[in-house]
PDB file of N, CA and C in Angstrom:
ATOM      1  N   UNK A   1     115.226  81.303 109.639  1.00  0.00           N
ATOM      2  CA  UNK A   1     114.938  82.695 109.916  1.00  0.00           C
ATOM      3  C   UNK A   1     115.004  83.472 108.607  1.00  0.00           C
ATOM      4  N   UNK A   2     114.032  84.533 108.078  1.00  0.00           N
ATOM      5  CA  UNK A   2     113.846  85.136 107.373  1.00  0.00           C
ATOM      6  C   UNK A   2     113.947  86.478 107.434  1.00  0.00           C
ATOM      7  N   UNK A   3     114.946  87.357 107.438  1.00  0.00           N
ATOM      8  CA  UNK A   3     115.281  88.631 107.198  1.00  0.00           C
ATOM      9  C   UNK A   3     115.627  89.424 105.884  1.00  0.00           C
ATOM     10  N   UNK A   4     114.580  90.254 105.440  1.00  0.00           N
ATOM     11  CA  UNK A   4     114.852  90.864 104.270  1.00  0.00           C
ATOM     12  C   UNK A   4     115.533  92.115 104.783  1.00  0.00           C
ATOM     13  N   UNK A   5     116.360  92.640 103.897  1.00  0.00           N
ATOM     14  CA  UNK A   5     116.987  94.512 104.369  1.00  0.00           C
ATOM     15  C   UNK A   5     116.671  94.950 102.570  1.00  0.00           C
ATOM     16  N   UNK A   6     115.389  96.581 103.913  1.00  0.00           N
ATOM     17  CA  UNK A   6     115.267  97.227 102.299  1.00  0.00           C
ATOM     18  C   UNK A   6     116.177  97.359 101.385  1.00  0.00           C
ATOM     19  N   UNK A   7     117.671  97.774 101.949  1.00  0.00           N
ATOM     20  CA  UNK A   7     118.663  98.459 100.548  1.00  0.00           C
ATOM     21  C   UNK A   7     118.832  96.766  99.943  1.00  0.00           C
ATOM     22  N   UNK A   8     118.229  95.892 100.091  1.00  0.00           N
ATOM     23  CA  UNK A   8     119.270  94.746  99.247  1.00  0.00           C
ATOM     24  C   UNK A   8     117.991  94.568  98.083  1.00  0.00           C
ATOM     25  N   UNK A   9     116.933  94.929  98.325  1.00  0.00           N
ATOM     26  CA  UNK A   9     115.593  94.839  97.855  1.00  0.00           C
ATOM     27  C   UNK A   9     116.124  95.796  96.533  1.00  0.00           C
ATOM     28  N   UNK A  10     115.125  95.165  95.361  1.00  0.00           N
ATOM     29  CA  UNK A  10     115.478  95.803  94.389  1.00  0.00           C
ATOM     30  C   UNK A  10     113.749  96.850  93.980  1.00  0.00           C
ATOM     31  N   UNK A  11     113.892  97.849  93.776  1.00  0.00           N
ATOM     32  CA  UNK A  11     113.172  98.654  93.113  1.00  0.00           C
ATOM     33  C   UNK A  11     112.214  98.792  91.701  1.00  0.00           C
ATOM     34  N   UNK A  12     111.216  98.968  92.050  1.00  0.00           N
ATOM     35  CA  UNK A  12     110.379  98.763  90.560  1.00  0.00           C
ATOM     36  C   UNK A  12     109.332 100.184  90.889  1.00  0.00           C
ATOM     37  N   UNK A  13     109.010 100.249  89.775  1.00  0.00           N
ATOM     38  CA  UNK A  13     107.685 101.290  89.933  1.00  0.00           C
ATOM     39  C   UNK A  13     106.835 100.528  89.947  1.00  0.00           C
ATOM     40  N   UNK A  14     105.627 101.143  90.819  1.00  0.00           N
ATOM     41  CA  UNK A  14     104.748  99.906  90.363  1.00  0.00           C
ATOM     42  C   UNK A  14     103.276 100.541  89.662  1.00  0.00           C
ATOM     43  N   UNK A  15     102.323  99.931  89.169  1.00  0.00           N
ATOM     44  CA  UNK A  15     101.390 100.279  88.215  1.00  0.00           C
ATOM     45  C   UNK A  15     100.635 100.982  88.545  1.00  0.00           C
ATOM     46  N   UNK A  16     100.725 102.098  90.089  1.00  0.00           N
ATOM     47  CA  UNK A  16     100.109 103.083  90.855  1.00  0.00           C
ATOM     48  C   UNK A  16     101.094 104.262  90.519  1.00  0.00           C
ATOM     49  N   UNK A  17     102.274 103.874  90.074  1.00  0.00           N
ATOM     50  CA  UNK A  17     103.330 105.354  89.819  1.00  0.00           C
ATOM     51  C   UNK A  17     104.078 105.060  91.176  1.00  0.00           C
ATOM     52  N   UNK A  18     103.929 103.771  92.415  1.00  0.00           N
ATOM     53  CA  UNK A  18     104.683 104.798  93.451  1.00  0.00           C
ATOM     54  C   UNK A  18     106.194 103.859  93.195  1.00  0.00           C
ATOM     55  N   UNK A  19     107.097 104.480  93.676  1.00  0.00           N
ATOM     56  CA  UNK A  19     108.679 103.436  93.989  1.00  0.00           C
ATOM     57  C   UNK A  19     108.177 102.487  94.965  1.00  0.00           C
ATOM     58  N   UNK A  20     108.395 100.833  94.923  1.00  0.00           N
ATOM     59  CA  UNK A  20     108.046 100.341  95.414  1.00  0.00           C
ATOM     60  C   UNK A  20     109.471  99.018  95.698  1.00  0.00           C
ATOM     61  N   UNK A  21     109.648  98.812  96.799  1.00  0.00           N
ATOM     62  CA  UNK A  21     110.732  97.298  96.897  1.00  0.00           C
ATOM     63  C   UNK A  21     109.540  96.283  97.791  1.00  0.00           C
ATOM     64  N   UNK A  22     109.172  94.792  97.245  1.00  0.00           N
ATOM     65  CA  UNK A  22     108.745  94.169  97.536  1.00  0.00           C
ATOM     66  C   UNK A  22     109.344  93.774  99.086  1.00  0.00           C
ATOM     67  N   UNK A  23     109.076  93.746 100.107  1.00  0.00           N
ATOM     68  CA  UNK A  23     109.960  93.314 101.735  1.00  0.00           C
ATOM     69  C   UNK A  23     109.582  91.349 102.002  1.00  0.00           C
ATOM     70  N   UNK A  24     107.906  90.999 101.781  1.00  0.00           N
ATOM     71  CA  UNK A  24     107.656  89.710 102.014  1.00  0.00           C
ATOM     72  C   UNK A  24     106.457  89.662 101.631  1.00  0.00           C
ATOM     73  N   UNK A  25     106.568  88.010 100.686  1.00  0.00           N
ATOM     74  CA  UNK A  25     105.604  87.678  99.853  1.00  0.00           C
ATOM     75  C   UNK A  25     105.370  86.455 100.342  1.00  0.00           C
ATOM     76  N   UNK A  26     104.136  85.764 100.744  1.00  0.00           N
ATOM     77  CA  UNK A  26     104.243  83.878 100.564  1.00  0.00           C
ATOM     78  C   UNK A  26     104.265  83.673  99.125  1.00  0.00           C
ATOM     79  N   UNK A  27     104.445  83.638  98.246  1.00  0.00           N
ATOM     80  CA  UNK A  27     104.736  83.375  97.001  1.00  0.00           C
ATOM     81  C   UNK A  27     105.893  83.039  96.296  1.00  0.00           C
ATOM     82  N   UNK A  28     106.536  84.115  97.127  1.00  0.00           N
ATOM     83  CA  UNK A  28     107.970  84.317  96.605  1.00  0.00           C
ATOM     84  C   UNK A  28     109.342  84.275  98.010  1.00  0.00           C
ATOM     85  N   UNK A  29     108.882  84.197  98.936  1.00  0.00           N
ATOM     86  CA  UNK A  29     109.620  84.166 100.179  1.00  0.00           C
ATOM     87  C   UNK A  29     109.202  82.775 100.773  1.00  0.00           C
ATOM     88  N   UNK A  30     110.072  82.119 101.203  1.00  0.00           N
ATOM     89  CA  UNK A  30     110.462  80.901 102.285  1.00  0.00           C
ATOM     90  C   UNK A  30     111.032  80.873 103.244  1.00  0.00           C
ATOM     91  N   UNK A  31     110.927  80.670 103.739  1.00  0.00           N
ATOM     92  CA  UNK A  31     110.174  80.082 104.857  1.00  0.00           C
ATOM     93  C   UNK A  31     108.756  80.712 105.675  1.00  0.00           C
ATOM     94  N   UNK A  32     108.521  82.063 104.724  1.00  0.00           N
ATOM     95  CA  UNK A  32     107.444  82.969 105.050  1.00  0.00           C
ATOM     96  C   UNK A  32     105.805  82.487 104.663  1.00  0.00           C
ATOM     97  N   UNK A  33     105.392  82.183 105.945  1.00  0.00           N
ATOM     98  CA  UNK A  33     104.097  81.936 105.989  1.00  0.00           C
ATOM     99  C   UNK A  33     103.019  82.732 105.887  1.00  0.00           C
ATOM    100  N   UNK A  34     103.296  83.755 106.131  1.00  0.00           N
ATOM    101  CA  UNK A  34     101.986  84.924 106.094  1.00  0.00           C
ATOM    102  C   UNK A  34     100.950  84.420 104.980  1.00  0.00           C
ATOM    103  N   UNK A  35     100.221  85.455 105.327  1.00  0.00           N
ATOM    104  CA  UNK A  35      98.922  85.260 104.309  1.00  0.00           C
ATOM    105  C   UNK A  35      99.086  86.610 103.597  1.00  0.00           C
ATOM    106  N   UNK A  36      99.594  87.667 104.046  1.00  0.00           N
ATOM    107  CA  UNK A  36      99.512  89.067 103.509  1.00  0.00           C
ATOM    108  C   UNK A  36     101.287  89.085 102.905  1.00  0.00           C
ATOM    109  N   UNK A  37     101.078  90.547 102.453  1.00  0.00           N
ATOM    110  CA  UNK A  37     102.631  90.781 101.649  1.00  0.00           C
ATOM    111  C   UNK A  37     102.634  92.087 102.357  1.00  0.00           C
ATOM    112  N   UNK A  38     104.221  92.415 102.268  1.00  0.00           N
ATOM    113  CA  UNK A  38     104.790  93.659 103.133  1.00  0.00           C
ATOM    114  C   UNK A  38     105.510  94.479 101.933  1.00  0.00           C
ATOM    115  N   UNK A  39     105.494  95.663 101.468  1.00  0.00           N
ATOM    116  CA  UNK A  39     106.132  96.333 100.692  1.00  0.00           C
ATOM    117  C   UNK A  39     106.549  97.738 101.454  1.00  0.00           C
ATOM    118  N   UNK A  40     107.593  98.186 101.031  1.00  0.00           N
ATOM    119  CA  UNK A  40     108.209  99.638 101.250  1.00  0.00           C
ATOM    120  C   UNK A  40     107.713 100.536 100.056  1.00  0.00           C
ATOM    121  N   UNK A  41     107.277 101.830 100.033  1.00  0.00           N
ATOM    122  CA  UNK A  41     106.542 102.573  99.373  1.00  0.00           C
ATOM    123  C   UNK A  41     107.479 103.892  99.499  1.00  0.00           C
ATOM    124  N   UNK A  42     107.501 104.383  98.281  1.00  0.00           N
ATOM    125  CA  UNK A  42     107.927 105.910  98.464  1.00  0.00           C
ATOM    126  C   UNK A  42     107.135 106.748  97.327  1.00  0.00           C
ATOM    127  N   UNK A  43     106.698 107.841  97.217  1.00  0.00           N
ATOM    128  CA  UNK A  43     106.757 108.744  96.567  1.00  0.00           C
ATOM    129  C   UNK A  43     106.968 109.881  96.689  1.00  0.00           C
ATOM    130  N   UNK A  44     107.724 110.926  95.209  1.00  0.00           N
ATOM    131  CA  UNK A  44     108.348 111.658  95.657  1.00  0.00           C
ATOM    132  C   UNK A  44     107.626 113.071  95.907  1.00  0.00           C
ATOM    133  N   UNK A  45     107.865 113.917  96.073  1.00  0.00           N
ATOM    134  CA  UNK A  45     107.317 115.079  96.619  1.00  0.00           C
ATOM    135  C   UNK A  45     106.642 116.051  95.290  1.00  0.00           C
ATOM    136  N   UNK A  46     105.280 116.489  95.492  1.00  0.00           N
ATOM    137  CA  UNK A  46     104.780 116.853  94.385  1.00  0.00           C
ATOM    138  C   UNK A  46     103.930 115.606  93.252  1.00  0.00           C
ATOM    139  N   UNK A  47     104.489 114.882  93.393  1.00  0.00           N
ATOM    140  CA  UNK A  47     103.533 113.282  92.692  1.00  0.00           C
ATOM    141  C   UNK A  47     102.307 113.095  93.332  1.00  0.00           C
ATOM    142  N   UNK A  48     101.520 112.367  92.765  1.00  0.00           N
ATOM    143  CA  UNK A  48     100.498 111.262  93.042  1.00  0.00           C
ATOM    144  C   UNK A  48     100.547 110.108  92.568  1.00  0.00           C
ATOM    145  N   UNK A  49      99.858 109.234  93.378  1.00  0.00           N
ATOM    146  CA  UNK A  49     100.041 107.865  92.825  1.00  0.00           C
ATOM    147  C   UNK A  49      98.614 107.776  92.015  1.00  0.00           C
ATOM    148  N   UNK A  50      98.437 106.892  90.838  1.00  0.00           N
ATOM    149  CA  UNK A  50      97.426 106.410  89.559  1.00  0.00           C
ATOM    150  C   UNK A  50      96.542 106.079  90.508  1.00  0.00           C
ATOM    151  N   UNK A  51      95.334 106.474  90.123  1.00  0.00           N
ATOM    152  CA  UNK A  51      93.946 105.925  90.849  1.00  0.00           C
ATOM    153  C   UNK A  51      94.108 104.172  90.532  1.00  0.00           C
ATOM    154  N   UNK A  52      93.741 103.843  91.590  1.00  0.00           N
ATOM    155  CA  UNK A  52      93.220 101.857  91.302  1.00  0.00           C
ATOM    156  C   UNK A  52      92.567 101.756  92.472  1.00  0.00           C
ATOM    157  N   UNK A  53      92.113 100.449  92.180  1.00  0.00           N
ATOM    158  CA  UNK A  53      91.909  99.220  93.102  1.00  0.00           C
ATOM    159  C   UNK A  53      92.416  97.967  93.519  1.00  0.00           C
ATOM    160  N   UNK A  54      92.424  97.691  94.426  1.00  0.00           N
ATOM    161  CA  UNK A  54      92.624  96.484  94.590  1.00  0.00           C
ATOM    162  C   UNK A  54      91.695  95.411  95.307  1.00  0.00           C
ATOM    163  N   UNK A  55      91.494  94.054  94.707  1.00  0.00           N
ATOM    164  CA  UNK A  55      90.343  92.807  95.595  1.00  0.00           C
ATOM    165  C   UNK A  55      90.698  93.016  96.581  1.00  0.00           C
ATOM    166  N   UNK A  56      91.936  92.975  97.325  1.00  0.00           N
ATOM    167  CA  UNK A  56      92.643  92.636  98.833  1.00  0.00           C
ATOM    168  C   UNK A  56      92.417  94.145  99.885  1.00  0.00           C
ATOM    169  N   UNK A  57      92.292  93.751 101.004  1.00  0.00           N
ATOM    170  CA  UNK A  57      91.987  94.666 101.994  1.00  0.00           C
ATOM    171  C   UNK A  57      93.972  95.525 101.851  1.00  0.00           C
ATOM    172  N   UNK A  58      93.809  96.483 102.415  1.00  0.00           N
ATOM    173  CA  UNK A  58      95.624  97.271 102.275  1.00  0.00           C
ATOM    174  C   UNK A  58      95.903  98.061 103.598  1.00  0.00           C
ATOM    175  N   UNK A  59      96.539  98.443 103.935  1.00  0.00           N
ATOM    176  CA  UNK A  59      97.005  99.067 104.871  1.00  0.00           C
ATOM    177  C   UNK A  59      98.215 100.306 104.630  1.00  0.00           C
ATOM    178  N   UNK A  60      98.289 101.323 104.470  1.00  0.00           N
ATOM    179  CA  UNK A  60      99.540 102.009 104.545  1.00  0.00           C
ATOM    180  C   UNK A  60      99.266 102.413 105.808  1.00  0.00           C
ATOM    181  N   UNK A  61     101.503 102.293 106.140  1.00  0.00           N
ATOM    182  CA  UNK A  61     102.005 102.702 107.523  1.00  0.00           C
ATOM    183  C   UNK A  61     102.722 103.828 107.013  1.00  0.00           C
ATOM    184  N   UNK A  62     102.492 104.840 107.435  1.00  0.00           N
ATOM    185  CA  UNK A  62     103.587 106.237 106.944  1.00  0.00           C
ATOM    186  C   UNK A  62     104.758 106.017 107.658  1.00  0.00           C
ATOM    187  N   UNK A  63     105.570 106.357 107.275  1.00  0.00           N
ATOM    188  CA  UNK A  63     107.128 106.561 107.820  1.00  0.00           C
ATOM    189  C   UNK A  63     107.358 107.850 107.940  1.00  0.00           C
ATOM    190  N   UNK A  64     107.965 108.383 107.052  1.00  0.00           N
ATOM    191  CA  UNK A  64     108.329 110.008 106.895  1.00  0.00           C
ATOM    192  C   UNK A  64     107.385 110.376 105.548  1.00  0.00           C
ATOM    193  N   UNK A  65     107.474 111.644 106.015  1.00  0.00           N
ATOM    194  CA  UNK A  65     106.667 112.743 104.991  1.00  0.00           C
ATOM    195  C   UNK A  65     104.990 112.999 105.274  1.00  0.00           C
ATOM    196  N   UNK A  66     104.371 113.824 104.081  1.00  0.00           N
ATOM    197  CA  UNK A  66     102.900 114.228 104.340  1.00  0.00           C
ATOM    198  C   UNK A  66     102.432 113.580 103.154  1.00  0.00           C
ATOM    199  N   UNK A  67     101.380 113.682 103.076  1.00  0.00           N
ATOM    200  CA  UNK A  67     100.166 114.026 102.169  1.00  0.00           C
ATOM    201  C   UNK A  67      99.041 113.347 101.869  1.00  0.00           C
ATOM    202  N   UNK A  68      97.992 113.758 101.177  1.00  0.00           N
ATOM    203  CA  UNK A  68      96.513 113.454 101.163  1.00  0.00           C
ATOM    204  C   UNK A  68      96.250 112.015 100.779  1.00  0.00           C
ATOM    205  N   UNK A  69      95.126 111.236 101.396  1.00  0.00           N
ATOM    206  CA  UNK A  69      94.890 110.156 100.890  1.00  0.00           C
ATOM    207  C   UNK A  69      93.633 109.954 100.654  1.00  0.00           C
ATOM    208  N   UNK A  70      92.779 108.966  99.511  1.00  0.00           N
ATOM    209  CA  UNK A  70      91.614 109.957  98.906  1.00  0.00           C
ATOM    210  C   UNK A  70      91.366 108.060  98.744  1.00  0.00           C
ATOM    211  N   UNK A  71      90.718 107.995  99.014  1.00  0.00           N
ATOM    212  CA  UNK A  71      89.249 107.060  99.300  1.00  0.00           C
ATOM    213  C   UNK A  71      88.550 107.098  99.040  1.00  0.00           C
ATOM    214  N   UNK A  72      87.692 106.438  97.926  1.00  0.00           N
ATOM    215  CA  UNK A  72      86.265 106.389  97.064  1.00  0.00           C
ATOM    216  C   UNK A  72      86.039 108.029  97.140  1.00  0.00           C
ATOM    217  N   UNK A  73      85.159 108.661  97.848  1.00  0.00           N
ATOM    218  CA  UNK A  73      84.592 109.959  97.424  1.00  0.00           C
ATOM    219  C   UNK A  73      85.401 110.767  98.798  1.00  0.00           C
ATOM    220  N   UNK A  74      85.927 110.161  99.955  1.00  0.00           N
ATOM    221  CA  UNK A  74      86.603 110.987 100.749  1.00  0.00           C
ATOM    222  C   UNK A  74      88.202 111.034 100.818  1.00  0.00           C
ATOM    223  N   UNK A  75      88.813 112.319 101.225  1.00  0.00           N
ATOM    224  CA  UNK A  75      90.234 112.363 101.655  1.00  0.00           C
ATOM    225  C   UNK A  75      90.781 113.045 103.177  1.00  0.00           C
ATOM    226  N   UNK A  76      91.571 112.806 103.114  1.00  0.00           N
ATOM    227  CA  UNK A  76      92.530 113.188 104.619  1.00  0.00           C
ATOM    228  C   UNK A  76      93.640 112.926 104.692  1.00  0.00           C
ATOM    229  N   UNK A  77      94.260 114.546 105.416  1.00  0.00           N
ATOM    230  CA  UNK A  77      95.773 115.048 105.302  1.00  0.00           C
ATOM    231  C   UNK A  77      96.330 113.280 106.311  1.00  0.00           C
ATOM    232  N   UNK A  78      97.456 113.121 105.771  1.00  0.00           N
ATOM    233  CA  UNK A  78      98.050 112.075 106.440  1.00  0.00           C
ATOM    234  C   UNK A  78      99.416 112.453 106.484  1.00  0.00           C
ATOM    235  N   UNK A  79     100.052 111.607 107.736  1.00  0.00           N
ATOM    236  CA  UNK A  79     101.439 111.918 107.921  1.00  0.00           C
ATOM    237  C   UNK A  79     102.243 110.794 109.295  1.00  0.00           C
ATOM    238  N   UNK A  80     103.164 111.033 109.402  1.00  0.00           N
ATOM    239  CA  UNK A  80     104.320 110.091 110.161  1.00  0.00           C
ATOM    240  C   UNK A  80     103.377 109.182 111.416  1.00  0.00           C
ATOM    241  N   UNK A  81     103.218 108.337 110.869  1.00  0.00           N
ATOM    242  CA  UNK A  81     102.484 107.456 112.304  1.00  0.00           C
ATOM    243  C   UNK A  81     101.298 106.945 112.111  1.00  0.00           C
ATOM    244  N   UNK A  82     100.815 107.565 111.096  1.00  0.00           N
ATOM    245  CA  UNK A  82      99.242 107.504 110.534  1.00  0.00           C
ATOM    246  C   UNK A  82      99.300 106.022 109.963  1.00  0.00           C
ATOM    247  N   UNK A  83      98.313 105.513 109.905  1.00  0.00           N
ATOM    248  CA  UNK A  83      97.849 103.766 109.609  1.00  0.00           C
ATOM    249  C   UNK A  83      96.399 104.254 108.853  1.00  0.00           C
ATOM    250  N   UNK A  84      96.472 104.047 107.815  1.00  0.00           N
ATOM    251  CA  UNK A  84      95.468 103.969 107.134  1.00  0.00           C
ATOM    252  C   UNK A  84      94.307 102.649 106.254  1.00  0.00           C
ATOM    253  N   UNK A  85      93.590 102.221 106.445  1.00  0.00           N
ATOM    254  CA  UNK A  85      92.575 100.924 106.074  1.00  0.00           C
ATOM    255  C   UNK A  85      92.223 101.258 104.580  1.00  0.00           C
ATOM    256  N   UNK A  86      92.365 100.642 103.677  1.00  0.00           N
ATOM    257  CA  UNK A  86      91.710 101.262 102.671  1.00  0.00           C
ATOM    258  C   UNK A  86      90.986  99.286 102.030  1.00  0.00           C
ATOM    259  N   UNK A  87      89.683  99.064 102.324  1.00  0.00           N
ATOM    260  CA  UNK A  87      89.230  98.392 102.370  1.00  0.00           C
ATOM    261  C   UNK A  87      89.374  97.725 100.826  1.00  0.00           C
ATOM    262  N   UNK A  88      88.259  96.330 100.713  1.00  0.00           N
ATOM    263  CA  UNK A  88      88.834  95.899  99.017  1.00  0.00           C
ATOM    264  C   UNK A  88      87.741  96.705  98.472  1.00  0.00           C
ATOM    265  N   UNK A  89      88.194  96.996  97.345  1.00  0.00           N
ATOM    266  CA  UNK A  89      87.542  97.536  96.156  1.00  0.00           C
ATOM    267  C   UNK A  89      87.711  98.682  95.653  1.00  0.00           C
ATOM    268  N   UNK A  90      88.007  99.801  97.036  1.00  0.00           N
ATOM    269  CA  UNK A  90      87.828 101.043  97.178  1.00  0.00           C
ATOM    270  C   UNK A  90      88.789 101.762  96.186  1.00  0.00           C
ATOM    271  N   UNK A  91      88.419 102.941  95.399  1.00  0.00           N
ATOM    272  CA  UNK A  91      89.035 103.304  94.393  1.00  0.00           C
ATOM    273  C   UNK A  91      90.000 104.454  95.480  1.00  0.00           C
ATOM    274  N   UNK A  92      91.378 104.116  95.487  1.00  0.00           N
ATOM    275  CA  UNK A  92      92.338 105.160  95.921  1.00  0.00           C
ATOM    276  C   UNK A  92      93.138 105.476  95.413  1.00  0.00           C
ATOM    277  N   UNK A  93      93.603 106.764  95.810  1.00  0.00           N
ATOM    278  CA  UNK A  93      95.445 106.973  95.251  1.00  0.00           C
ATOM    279  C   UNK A  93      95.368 108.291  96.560  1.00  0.00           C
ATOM    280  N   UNK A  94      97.082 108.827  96.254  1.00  0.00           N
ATOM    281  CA  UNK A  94      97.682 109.501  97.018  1.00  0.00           C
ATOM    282  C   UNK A  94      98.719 110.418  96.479  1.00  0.00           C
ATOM    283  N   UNK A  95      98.521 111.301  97.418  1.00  0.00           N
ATOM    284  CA  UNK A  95      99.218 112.626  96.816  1.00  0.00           C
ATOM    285  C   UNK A  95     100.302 112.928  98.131  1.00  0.00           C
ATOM    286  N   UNK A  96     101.798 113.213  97.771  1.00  0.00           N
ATOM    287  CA  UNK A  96     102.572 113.737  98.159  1.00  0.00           C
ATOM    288  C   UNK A  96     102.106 115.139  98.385  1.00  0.00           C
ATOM    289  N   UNK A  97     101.707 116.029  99.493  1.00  0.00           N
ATOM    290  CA  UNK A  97     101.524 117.322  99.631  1.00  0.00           C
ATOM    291  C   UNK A  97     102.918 117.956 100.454  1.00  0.00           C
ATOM    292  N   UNK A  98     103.632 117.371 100.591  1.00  0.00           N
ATOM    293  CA  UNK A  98     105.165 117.531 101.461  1.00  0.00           C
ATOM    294  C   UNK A  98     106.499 118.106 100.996  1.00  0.00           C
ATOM    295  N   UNK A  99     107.658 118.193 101.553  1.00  0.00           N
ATOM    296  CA  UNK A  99     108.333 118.816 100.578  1.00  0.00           C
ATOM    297  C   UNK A  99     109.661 117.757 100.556  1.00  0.00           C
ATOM    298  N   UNK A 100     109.554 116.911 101.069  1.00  0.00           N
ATOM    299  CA  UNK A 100     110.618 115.074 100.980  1.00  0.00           C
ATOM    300  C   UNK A 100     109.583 114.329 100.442  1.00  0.00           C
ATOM    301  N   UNK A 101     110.656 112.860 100.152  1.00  0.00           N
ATOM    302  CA  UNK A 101     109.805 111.699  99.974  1.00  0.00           C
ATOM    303  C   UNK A 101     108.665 111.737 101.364  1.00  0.00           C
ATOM    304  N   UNK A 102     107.670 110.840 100.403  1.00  0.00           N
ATOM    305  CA  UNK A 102     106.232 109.831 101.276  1.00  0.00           C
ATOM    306  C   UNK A 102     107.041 108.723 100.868  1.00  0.00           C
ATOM    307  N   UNK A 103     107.166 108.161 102.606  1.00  0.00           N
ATOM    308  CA  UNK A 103     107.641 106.681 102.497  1.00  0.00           C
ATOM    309  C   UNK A 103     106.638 106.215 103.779  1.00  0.00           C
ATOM    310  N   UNK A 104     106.274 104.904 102.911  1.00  0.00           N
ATOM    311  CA  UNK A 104     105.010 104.095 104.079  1.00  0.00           C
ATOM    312  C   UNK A 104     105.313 102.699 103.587  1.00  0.00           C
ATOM    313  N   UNK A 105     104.636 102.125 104.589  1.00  0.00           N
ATOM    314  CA  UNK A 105     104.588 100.615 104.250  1.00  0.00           C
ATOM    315  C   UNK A 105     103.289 100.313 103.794  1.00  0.00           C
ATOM    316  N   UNK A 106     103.246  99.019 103.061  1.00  0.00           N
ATOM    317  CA  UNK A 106     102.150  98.808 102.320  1.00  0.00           C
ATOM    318  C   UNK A 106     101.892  97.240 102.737  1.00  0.00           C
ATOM    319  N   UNK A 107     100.930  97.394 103.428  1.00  0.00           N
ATOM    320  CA  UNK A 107     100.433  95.423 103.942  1.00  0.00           C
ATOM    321  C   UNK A 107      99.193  94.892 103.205  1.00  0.00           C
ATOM    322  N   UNK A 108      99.130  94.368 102.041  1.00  0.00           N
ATOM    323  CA  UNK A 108      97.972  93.752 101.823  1.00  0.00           C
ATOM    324  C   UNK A 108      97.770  92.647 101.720  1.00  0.00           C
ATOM    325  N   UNK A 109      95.719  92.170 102.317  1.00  0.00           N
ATOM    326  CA  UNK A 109      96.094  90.422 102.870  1.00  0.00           C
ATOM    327  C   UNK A 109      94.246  90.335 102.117  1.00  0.00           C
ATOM    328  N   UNK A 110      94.499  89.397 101.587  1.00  0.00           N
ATOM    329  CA  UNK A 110      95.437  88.281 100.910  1.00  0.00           C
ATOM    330  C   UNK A 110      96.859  88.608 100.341  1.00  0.00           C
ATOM    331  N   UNK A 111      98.098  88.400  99.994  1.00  0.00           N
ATOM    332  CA  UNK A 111      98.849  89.046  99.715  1.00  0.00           C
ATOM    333  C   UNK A 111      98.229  89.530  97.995  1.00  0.00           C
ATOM    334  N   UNK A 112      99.457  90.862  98.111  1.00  0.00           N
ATOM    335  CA  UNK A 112      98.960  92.039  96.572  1.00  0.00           C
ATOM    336  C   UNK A 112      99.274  90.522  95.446  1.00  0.00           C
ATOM    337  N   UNK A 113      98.452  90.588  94.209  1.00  0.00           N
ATOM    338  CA  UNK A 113      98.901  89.815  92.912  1.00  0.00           C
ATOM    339  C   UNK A 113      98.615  90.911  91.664  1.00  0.00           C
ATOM    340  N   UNK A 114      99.120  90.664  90.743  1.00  0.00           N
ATOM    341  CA  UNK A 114      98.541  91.458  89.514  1.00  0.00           C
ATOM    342  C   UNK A 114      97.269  91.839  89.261  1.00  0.00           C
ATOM    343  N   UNK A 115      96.487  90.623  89.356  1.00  0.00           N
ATOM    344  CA  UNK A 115      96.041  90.153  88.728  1.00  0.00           C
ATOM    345  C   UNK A 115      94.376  90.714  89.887  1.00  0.00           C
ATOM    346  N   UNK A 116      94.953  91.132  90.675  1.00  0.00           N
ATOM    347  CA  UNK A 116      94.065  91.659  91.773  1.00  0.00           C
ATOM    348  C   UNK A 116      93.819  93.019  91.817  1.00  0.00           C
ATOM    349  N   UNK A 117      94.541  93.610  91.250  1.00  0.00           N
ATOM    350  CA  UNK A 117      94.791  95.112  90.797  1.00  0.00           C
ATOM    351  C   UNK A 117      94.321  95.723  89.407  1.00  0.00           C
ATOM    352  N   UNK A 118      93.381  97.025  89.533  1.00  0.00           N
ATOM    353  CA  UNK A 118      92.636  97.941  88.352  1.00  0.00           C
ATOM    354  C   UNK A 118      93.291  99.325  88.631  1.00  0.00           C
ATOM    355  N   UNK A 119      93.905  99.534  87.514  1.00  0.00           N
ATOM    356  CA  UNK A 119      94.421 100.826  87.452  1.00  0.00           C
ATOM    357  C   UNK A 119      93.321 101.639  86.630  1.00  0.00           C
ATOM    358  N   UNK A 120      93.086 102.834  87.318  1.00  0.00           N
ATOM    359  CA  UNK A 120      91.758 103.571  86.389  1.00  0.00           C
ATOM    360  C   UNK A 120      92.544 104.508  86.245  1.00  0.00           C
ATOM    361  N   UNK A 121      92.093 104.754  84.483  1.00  0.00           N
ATOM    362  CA  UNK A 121      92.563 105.365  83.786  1.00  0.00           C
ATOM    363  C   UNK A 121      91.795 107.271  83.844  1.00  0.00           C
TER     364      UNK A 121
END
């Protein structure tokens, strides 16, 4: 049995600007079979996260907080409950419009790699 707990998870920024703790990787987790990876996401209030891309299809799950999420040439207010698709390729980022953390989950499948990821400058 495989149980991760966010607080034991260690923290990194990641190359989008947001706080990020990795939750489950097949790469790096065992006995975990998935094909996708699970991350916890926060950013803080007033931020945006760095425009990129990624090859892999993504998913954010909001938890708590607001704000805009901006998709190749479109955006929309997002908030607690919201599930968002952001397909492969698509150039996104996200803006905290709220006045707490944006905390969401982040599912991308194939799972996320470096090496799969364009940060535009």
């Amino acid at each position: 049995m495989l149980i991760r707990k966010l607080t034991e998870m260690k923290e990194i920024v990641a190359a989008d600007s947001t706080r990020l703790r990795e939750l489950l990787h097949p790469e790096r987790d065992y006995p975990f079979s998935g094909r996708y990876s699970l991350a916890f996401a926060s950013l803080p209030p007033g931020r945006a996260s760095t425009r990129h891309r990624l090859k892999s299809d993504e998913v954010y799950y909001v938890l708590s907080g607001s704000g805009r999420m901006h998709i190749d040439n479109g955006s929309a207010e997002i908030g607690v409950g919201d599930a968002v698709d952001i397909p492969p390729g698509a150039e996104q980022w996200l803006e905290n419009t709220g006045n707490t953390d944006l905390n969401f989950l982040c599912i991308v499948d194939p799972a996320w790699r470096a090496e799969d990821e364009t940060v535009i400058e």
